[in-house]
Protein backbone atom coordinates (compact mmCIF):
# COMPACT_ATOMS: atom_id res chain seq x y z
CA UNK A 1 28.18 -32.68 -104.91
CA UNK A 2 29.10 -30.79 -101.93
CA UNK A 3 27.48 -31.32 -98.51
CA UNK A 4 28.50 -30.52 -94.91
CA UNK A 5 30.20 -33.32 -92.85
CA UNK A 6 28.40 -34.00 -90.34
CA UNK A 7 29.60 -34.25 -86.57
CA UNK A 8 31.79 -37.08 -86.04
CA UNK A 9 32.40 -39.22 -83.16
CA UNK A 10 35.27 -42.00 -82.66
CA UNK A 11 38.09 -40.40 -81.12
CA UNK A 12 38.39 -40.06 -77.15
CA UNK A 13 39.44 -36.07 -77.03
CA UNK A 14 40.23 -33.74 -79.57
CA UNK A 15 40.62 -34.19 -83.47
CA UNK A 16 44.36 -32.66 -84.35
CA UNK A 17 44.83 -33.74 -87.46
CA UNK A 18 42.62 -34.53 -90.88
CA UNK A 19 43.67 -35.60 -94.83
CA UNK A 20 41.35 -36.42 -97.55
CA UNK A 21 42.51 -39.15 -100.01
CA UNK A 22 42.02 -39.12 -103.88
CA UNK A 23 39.04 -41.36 -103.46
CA UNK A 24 37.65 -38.94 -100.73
CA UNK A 25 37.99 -41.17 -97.73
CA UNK A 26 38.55 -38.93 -94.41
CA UNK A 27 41.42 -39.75 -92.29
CA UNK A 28 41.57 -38.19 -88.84
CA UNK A 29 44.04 -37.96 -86.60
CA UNK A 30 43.42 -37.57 -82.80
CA UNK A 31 44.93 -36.95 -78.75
CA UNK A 32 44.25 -40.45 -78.60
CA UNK A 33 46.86 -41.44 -80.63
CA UNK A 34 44.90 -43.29 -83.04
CA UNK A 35 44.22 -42.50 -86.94
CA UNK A 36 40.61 -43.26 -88.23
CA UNK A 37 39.26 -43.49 -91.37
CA UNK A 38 35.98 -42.69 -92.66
CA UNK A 39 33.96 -44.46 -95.01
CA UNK A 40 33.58 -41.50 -98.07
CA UNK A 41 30.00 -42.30 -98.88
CA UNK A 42 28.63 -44.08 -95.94
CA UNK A 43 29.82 -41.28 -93.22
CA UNK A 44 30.87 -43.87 -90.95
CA UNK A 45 34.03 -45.21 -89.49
CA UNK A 46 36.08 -47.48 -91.65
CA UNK A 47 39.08 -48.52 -89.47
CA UNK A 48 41.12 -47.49 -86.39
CA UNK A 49 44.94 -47.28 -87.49
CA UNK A 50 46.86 -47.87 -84.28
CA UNK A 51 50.96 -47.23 -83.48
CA UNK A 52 51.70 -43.60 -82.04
CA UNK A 53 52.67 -43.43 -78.72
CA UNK A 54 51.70 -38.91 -78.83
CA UNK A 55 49.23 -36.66 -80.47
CA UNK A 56 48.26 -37.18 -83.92
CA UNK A 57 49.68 -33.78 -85.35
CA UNK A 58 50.19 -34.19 -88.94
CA UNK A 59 48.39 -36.69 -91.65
CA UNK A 60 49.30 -36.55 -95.41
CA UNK A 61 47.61 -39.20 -98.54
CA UNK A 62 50.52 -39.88 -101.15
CA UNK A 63 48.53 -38.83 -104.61
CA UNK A 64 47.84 -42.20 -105.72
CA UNK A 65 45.86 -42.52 -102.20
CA UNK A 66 47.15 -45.80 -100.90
CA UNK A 67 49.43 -44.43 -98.74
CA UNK A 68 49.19 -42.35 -95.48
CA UNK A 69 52.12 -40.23 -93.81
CA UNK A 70 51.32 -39.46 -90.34
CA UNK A 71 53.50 -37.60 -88.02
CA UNK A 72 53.05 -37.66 -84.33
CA UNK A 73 54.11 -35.77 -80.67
CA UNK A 74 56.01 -38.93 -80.15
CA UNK A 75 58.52 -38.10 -82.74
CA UNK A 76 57.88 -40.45 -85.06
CA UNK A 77 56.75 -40.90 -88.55
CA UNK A 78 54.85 -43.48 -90.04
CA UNK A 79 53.69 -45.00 -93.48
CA UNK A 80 50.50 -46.93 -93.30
CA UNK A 81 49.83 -48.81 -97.16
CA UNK A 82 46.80 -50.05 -98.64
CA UNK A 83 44.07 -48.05 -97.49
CA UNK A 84 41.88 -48.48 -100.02
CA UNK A 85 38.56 -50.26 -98.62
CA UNK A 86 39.06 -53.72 -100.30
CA UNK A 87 42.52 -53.71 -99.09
CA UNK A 88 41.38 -52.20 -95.51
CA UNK A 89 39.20 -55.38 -95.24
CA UNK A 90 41.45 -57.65 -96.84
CA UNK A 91 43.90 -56.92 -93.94
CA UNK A 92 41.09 -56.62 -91.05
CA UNK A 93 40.59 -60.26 -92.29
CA UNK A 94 44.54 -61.11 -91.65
CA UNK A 95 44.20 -59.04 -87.89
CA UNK A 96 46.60 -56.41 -89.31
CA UNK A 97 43.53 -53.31 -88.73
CA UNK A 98 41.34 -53.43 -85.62
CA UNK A 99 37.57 -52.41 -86.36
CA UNK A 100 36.11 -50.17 -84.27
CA UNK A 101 33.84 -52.00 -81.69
């Protein structure tokens, strides 16, 4: 059912950029440079995608969901795979995405 998100924290500065997957996980995109995703039932933060040197201005899920476009001030494009939670930890477990503290 439909509820209102509630105010999230994470990013230092301004949110510039959000996506919703298939699976309704949240991906924001911020002046910090960073991507974050959020957790679709547990409102919390999932993982801290980190790369861009500029603004996050632009995010985009592929329709199958495991993939994220994000396009940034610094001119650059990137493709970030596997974003589904299993695979999100399976990688925090290799040291490919940071947690959040």
């Amino acid at each position: 059912g439909r509820r209102p998100l509630r105010p999230r924290s994470g990013h230092s500065g301004g949110v510039t950029a959000l996506a919703f997957s298939p699976d309704g996980t949240l991906a924001s995109g911020g002046m910090d440079h960073t991507i974050r995703l959020w957790h679709p039932e547990l409102d919390q933060e999932a993982a801290i995608l980190t790369g861009h040197s500029g603004w996050i201005l632009c995010l985009a899920f592929a329709d199958h969901g495991n993939a994220l476009l994000s396009g940034s001030l610094d001119g650059t494009l990137k493709v970030w795979r596997a974003l589904s939670f299993e695979q999100i930890e399976a990688q925090d477990r290799a040291g490919v995405v940071r947690r959040p503290e």
